[in-house]
PDB file of N, CA and C in Angstrom:
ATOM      1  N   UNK A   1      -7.373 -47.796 145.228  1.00  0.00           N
ATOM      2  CA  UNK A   1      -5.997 -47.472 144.987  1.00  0.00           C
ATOM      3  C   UNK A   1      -5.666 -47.565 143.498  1.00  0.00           C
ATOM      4  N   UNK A   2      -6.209 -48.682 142.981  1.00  0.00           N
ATOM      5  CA  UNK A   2      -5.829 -48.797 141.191  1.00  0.00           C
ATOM      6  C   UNK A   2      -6.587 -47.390 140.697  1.00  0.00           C
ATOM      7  N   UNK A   3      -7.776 -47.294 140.956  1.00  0.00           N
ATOM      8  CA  UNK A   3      -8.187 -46.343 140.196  1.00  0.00           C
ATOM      9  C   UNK A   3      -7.620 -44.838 140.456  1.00  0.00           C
ATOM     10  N   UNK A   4      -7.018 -44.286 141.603  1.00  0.00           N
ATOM     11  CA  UNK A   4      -5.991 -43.350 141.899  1.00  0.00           C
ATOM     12  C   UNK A   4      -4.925 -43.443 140.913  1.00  0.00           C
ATOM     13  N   UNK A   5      -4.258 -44.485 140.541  1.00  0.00           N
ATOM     14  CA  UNK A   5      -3.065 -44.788 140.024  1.00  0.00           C
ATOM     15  C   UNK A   5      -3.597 -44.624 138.382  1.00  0.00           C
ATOM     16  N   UNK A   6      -4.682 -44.997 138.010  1.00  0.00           N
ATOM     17  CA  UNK A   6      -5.345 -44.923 136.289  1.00  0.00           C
ATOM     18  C   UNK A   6      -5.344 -43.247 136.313  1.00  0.00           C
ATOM     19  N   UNK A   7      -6.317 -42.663 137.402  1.00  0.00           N
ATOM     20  CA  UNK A   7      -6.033 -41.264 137.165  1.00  0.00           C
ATOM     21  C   UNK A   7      -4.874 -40.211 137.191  1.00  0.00           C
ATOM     22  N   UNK A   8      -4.474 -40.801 137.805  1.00  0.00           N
ATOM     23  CA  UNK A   8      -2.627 -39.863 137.738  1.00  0.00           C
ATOM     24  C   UNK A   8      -2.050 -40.410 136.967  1.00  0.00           C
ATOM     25  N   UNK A   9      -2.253 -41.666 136.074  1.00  0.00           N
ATOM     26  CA  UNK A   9      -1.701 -41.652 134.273  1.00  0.00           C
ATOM     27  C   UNK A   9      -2.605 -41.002 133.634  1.00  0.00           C
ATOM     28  N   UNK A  10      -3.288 -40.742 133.669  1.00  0.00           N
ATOM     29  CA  UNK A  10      -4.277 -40.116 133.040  1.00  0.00           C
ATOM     30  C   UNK A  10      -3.948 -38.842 132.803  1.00  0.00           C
ATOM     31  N   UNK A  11      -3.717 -37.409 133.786  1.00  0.00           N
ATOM     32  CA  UNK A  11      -3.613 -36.372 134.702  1.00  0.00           C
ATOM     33  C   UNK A  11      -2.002 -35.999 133.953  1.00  0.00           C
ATOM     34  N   UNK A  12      -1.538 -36.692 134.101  1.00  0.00           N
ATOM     35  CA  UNK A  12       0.323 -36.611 133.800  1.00  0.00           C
ATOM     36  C   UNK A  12       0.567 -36.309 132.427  1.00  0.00           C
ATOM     37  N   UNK A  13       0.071 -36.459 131.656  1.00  0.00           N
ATOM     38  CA  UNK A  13       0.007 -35.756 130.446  1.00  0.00           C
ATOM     39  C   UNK A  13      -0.165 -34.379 130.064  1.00  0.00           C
ATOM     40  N   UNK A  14      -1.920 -34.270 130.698  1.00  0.00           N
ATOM     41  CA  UNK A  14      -2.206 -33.213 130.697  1.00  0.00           C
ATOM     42  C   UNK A  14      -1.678 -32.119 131.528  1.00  0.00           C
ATOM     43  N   UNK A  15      -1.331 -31.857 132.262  1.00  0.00           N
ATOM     44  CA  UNK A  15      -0.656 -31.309 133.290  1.00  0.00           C
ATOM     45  C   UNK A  15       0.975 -30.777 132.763  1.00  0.00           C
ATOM     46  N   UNK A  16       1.638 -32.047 131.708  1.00  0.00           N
ATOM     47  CA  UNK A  16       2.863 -31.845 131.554  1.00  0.00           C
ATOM     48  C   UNK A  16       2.537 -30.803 130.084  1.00  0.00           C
ATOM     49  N   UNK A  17       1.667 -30.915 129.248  1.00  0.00           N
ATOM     50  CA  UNK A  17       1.267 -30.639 127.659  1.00  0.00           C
ATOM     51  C   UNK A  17       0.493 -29.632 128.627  1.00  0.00           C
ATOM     52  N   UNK A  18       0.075 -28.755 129.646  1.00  0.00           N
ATOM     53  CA  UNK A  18      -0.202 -27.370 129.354  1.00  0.00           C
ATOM     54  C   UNK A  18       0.949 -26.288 130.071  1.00  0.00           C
ATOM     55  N   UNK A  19       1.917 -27.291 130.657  1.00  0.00           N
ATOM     56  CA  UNK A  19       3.157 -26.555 130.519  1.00  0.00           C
ATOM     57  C   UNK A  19       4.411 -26.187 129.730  1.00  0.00           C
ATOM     58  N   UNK A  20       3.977 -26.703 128.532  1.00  0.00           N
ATOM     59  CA  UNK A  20       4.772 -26.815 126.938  1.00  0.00           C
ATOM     60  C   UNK A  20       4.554 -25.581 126.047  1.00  0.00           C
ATOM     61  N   UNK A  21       5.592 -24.666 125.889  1.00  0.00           N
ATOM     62  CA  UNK A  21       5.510 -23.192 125.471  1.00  0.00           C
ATOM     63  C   UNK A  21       5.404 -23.763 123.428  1.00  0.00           C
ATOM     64  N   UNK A  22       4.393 -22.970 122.890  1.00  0.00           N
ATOM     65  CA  UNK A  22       4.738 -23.145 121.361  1.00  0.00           C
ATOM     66  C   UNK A  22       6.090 -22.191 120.967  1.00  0.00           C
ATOM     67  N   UNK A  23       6.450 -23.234 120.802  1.00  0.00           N
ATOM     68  CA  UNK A  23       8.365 -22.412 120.266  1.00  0.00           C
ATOM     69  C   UNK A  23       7.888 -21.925 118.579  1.00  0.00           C
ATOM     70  N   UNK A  24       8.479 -20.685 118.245  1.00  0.00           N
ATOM     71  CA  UNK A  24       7.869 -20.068 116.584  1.00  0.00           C
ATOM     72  C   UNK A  24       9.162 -20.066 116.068  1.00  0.00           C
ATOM     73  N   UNK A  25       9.179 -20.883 115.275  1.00  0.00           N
ATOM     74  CA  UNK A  25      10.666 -21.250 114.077  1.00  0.00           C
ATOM     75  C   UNK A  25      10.461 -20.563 113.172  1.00  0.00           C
ATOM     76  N   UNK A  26      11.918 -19.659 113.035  1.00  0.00           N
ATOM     77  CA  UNK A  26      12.224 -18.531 112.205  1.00  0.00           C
ATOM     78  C   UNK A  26      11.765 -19.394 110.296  1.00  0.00           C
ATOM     79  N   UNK A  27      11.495 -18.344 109.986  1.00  0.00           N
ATOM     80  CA  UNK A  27      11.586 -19.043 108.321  1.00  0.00           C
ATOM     81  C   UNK A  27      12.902 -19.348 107.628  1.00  0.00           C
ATOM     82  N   UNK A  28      13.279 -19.961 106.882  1.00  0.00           N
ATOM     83  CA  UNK A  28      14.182 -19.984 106.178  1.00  0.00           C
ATOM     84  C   UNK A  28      14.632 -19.306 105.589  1.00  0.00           C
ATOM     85  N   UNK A  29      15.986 -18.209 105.192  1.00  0.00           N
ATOM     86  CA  UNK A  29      15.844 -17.417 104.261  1.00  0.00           C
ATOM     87  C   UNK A  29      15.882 -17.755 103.242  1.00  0.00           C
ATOM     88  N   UNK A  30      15.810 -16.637 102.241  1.00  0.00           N
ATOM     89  CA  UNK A  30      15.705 -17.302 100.536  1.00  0.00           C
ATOM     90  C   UNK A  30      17.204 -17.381 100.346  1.00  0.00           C
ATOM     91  N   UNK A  31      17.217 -18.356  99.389  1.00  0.00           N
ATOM     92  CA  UNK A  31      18.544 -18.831  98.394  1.00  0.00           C
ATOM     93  C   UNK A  31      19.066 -18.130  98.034  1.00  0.00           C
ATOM     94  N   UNK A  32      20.229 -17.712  97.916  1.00  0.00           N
ATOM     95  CA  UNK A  32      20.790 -16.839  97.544  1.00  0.00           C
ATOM     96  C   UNK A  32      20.946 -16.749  96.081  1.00  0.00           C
ATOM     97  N   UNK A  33      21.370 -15.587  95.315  1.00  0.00           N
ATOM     98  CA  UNK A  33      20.884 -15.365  93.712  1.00  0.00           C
ATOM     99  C   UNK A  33      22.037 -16.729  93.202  1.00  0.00           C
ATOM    100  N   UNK A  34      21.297 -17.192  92.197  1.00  0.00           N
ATOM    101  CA  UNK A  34      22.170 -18.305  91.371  1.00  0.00           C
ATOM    102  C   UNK A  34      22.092 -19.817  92.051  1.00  0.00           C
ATOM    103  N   UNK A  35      21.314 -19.761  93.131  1.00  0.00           N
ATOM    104  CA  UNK A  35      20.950 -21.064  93.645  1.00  0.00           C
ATOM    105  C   UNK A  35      19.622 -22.060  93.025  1.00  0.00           C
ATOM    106  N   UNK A  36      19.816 -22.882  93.305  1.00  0.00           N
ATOM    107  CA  UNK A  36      18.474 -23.540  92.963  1.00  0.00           C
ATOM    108  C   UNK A  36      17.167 -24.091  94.334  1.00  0.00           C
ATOM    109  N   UNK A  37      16.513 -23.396  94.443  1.00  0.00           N
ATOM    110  CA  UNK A  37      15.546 -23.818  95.854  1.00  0.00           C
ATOM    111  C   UNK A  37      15.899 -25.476  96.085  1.00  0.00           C
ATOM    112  N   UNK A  38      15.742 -25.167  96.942  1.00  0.00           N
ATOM    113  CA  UNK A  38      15.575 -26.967  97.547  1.00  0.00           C
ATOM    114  C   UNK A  38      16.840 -27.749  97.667  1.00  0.00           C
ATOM    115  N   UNK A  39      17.922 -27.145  97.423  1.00  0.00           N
ATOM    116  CA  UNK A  39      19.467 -27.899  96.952  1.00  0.00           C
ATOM    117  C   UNK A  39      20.209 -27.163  98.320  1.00  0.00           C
ATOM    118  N   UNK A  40      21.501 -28.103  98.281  1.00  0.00           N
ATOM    119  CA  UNK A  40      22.243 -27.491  99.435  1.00  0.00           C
ATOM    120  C   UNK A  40      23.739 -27.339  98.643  1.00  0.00           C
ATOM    121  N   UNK A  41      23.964 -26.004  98.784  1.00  0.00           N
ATOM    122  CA  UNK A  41      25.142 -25.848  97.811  1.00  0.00           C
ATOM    123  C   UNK A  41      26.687 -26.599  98.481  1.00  0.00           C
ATOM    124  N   UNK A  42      27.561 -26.658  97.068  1.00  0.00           N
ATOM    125  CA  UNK A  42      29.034 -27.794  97.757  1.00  0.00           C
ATOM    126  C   UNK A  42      29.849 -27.231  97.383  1.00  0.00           C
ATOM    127  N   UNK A  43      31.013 -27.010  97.796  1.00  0.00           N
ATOM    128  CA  UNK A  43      32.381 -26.474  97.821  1.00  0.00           C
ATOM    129  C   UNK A  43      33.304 -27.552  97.637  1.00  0.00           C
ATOM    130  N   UNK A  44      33.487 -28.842  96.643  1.00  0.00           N
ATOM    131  CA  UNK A  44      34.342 -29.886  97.213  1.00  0.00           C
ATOM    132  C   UNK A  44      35.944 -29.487  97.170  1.00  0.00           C
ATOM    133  N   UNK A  45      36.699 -28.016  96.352  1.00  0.00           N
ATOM    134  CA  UNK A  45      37.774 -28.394  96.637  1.00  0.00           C
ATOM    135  C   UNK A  45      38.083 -27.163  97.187  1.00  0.00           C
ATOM    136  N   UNK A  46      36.969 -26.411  98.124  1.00  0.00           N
ATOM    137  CA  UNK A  46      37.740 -25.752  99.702  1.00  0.00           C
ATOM    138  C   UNK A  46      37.994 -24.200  98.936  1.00  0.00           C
ATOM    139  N   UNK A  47      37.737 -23.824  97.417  1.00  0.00           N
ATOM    140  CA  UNK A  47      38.543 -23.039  97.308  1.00  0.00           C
ATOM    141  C   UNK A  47      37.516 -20.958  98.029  1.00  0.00           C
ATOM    142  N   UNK A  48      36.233 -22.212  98.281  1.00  0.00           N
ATOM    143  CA  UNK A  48      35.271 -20.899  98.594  1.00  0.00           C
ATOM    144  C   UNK A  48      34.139 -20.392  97.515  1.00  0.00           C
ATOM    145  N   UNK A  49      34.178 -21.205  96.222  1.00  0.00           N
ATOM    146  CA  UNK A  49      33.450 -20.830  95.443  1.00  0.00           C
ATOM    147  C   UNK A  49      32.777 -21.744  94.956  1.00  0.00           C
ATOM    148  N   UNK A  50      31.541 -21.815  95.471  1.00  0.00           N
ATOM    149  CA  UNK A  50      30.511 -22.825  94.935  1.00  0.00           C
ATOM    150  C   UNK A  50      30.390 -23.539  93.513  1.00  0.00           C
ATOM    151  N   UNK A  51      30.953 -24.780  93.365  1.00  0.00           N
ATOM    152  CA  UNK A  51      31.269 -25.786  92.465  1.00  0.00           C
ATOM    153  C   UNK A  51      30.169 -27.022  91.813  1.00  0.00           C
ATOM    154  N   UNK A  52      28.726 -26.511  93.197  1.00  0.00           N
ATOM    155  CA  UNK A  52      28.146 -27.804  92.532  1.00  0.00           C
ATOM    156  C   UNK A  52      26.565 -27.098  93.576  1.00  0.00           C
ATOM    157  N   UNK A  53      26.002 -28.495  93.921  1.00  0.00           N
ATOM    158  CA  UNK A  53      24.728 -28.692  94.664  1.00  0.00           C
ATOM    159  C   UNK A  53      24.296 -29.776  95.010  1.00  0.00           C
ATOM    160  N   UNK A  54      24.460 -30.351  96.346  1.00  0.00           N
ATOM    161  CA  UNK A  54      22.965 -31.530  96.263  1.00  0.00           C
ATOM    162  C   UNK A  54      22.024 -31.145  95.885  1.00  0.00           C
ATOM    163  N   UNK A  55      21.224 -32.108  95.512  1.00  0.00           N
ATOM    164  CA  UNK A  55      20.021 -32.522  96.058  1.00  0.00           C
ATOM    165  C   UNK A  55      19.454 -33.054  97.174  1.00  0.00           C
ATOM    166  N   UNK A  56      17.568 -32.997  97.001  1.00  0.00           N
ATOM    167  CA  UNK A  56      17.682 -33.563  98.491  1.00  0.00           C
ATOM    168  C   UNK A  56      17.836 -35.158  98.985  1.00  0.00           C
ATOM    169  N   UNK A  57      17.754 -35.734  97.324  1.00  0.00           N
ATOM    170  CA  UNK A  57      18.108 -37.508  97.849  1.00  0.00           C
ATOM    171  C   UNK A  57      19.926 -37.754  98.008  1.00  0.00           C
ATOM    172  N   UNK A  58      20.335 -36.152  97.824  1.00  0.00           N
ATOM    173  CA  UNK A  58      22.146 -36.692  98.376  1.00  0.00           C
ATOM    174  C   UNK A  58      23.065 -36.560  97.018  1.00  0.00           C
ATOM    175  N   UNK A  59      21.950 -36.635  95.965  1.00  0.00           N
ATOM    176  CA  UNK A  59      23.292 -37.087  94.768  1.00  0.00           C
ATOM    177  C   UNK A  59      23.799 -35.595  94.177  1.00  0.00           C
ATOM    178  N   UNK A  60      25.066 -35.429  93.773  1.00  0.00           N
ATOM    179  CA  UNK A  60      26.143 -34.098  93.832  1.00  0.00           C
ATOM    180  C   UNK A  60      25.601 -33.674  92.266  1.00  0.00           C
ATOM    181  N   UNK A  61      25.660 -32.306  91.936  1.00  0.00           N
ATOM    182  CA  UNK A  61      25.479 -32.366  90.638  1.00  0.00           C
ATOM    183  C   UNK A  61      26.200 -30.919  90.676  1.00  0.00           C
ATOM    184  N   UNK A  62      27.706 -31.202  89.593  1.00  0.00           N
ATOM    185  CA  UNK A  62      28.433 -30.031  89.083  1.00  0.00           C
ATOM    186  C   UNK A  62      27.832 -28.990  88.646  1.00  0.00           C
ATOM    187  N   UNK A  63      28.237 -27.922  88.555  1.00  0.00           N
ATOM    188  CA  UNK A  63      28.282 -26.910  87.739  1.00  0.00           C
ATOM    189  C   UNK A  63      29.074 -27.139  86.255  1.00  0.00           C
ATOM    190  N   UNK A  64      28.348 -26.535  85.343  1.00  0.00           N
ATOM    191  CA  UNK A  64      29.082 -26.692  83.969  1.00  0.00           C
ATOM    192  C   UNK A  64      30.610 -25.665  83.785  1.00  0.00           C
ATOM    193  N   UNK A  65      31.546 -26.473  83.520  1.00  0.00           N
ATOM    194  CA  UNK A  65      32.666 -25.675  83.838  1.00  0.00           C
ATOM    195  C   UNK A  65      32.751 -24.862  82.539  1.00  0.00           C
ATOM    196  N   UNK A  66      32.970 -23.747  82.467  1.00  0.00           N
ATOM    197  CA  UNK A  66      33.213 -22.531  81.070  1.00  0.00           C
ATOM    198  C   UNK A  66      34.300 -23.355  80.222  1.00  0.00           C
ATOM    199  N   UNK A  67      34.250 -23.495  78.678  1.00  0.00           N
ATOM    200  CA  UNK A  67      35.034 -23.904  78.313  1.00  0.00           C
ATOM    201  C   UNK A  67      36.609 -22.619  78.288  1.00  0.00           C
ATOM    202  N   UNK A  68      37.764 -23.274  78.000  1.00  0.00           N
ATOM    203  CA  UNK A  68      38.862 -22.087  78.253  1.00  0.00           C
ATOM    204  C   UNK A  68      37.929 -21.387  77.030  1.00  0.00           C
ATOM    205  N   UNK A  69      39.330 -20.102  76.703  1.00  0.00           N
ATOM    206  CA  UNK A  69      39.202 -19.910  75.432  1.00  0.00           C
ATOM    207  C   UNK A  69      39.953 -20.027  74.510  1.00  0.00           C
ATOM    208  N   UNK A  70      39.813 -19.955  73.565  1.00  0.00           N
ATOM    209  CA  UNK A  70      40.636 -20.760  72.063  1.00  0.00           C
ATOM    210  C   UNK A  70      41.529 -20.471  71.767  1.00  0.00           C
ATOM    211  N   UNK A  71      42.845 -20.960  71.599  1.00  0.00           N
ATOM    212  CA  UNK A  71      44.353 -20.540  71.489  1.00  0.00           C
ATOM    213  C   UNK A  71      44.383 -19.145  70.581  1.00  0.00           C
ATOM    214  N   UNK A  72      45.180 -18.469  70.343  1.00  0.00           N
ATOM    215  CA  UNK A  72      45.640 -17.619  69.253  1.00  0.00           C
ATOM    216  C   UNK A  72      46.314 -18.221  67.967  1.00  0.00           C
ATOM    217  N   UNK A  73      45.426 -17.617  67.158  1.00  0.00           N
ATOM    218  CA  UNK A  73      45.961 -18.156  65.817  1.00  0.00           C
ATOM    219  C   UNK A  73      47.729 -18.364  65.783  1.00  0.00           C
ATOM    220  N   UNK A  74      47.944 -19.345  65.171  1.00  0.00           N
ATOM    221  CA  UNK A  74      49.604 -19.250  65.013  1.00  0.00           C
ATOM    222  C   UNK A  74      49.849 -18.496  63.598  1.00  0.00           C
ATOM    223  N   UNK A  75      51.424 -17.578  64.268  1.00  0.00           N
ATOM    224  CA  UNK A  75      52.151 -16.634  63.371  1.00  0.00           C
ATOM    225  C   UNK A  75      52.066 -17.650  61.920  1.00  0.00           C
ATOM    226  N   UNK A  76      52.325 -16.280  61.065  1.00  0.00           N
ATOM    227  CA  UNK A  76      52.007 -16.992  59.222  1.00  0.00           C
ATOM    228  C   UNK A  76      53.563 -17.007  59.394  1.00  0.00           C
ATOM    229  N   UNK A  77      53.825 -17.912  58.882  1.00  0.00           N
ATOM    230  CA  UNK A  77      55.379 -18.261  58.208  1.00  0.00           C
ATOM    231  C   UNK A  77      56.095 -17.627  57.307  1.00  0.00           C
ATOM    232  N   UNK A  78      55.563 -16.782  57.128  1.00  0.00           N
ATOM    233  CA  UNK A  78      56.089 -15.118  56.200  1.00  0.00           C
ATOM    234  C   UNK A  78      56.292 -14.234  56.910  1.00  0.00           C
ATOM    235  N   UNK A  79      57.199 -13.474  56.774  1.00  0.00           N
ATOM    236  CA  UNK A  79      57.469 -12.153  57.298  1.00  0.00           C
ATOM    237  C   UNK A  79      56.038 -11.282  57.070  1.00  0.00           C
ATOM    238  N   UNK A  80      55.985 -10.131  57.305  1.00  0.00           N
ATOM    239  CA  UNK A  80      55.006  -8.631  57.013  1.00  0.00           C
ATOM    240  C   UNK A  80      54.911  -8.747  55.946  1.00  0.00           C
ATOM    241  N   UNK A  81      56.113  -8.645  55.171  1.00  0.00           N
ATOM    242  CA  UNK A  81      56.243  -8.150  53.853  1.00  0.00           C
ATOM    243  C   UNK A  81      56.431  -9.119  52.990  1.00  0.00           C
ATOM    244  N   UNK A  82      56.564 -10.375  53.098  1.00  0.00           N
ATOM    245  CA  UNK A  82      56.146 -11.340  52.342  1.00  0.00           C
ATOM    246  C   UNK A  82      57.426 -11.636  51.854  1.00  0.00           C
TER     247      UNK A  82
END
């Protein structure tokens, strides 16, 4: 009787592992242009336009924000014609 019981632990494996289908996982697509591989892009203030990136240990890293651009010279204190 024990040794019935060793073989049907035995048996139960095999039996269950040649009814196990290999499932084929799609690839990943590629990153989209302006991404960096391996990063997961972040949106933190909702507006829809990608602001930053993890990494894969978690830590956030901005995008460099454009500086504005530079005031307009101020009017000369003379008229045209001086």
């Amino acid at each position: 009787m024990r040794l019935r019981s060793i073989a049907l632990m035995g048996l139960v494996p095999l039996v269950l592992a040649a009814c196990s289908e290999n499932q084929k996982v799609a690839a990943a697509p590629p990153p989209p242009p302006g991404a960096i591989a391996g990063t997961t892009a972040a949106d933190r203030d909702g507006d829809g336009i990608v602001d930053g990136y993890y990494t894969a240990d978690g830590v956030y890293h901005p995008y460099a924000q454009p500086a504005p651009p530079p005031p307009p010279p101020a009017p000369g204190r003379r008229g045209e014609r001086g």
